[in-house]
Protein backbone atom coordinates (compact mmCIF):
# COMPACT_ATOMS: atom_id res chain seq x y z
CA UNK A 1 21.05 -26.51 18.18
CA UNK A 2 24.69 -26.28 19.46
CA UNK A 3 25.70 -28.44 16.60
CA UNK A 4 23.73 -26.76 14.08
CA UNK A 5 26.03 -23.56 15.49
CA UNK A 6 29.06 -25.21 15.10
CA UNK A 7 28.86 -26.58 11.86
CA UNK A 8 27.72 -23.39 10.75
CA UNK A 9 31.03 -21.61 12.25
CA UNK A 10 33.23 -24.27 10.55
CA UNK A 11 31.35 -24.00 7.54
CA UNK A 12 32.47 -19.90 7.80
CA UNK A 13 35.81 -20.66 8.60
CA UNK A 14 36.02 -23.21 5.53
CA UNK A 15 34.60 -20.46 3.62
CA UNK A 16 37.19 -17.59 4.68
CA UNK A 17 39.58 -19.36 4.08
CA UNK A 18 38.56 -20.30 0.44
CA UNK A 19 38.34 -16.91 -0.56
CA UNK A 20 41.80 -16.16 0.69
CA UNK A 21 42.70 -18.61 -1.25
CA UNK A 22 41.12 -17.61 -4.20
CA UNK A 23 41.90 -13.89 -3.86
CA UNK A 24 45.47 -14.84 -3.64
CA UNK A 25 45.17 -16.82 -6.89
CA UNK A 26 43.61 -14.29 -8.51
CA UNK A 27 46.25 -11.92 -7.60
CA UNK A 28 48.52 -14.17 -8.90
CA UNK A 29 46.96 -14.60 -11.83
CA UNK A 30 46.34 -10.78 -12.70
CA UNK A 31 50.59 -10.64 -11.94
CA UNK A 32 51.51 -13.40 -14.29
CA UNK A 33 49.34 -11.47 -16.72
CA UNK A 34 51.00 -8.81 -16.48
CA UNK A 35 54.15 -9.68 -16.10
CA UNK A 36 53.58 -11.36 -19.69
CA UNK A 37 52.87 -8.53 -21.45
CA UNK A 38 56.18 -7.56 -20.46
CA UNK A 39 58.80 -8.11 -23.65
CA UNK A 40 61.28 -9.51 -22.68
CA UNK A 41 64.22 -8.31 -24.78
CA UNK A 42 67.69 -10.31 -25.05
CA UNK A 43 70.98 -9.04 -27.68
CA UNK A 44 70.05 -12.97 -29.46
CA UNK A 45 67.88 -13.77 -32.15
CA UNK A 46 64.57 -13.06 -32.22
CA UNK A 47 63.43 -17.01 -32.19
CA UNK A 48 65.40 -17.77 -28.85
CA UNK A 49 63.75 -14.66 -27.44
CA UNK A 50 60.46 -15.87 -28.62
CA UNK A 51 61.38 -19.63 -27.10
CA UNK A 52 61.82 -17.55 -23.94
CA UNK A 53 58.89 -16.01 -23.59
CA UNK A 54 56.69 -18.90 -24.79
CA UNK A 55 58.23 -21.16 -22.04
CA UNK A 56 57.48 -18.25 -19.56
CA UNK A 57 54.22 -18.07 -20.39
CA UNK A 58 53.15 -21.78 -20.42
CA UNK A 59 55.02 -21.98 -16.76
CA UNK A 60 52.97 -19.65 -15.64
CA UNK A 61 50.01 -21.44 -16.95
CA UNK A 62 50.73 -24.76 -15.46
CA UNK A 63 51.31 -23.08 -12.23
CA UNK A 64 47.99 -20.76 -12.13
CA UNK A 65 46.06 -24.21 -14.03
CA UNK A 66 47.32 -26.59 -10.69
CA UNK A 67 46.31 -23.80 -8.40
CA UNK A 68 43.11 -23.32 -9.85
CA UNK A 69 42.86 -27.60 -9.33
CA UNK A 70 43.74 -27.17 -5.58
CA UNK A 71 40.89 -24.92 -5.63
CA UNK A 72 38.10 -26.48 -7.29
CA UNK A 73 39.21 -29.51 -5.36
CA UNK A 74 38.96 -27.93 -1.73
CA UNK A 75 35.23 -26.01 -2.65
CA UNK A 76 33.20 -28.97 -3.07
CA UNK A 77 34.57 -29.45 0.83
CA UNK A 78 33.14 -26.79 2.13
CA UNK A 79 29.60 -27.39 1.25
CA UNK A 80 27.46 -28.55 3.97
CA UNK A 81 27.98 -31.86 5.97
CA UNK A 82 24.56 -33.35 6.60
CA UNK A 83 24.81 -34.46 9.88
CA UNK A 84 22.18 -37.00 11.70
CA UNK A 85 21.48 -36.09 15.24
């Protein structure tokens, strides 16, 4: 029963903190998107300015797509441990 309590807590815990995580990446996520519909303006041609913007964005989605990895990679953990008693 004690164990059964335990588990349960770090199961919680495990949980919290995945949603932090998560919320955070969302946040991140809804900021990058934003911050790409931004223009991004430059006195240079229009194609160097587009090369800009394109290398911008696809940063951005590396960095949300390895986050998003780190993620679906810690979840799985958190599901419960059988233990035999």
């Amino acid at each position: 029963m004690e164990n059964e309590k335990q588990i349960q807590q770090h199961k919680q815990k495990l949980n919290d903190k995945l949603f932090i995580f998560e919320k955070s990446f969302l946040n991140q996520k809804t900021e990058a998107q934003n911050e790409s519909e931004t223009k991004i303006y430059f006195k240079i041609p229009s194609t160097i300015t587009y090369r800009i913007e394109d290398n911008s964005k696809q940063m951005k989605n590396d960095y949300l797509d390895s986050f998003r990895q780190v993620i679906d990679f810690i979840k799985p953990q958190t599901n419960p441990i059988p233990f035999d008693i």
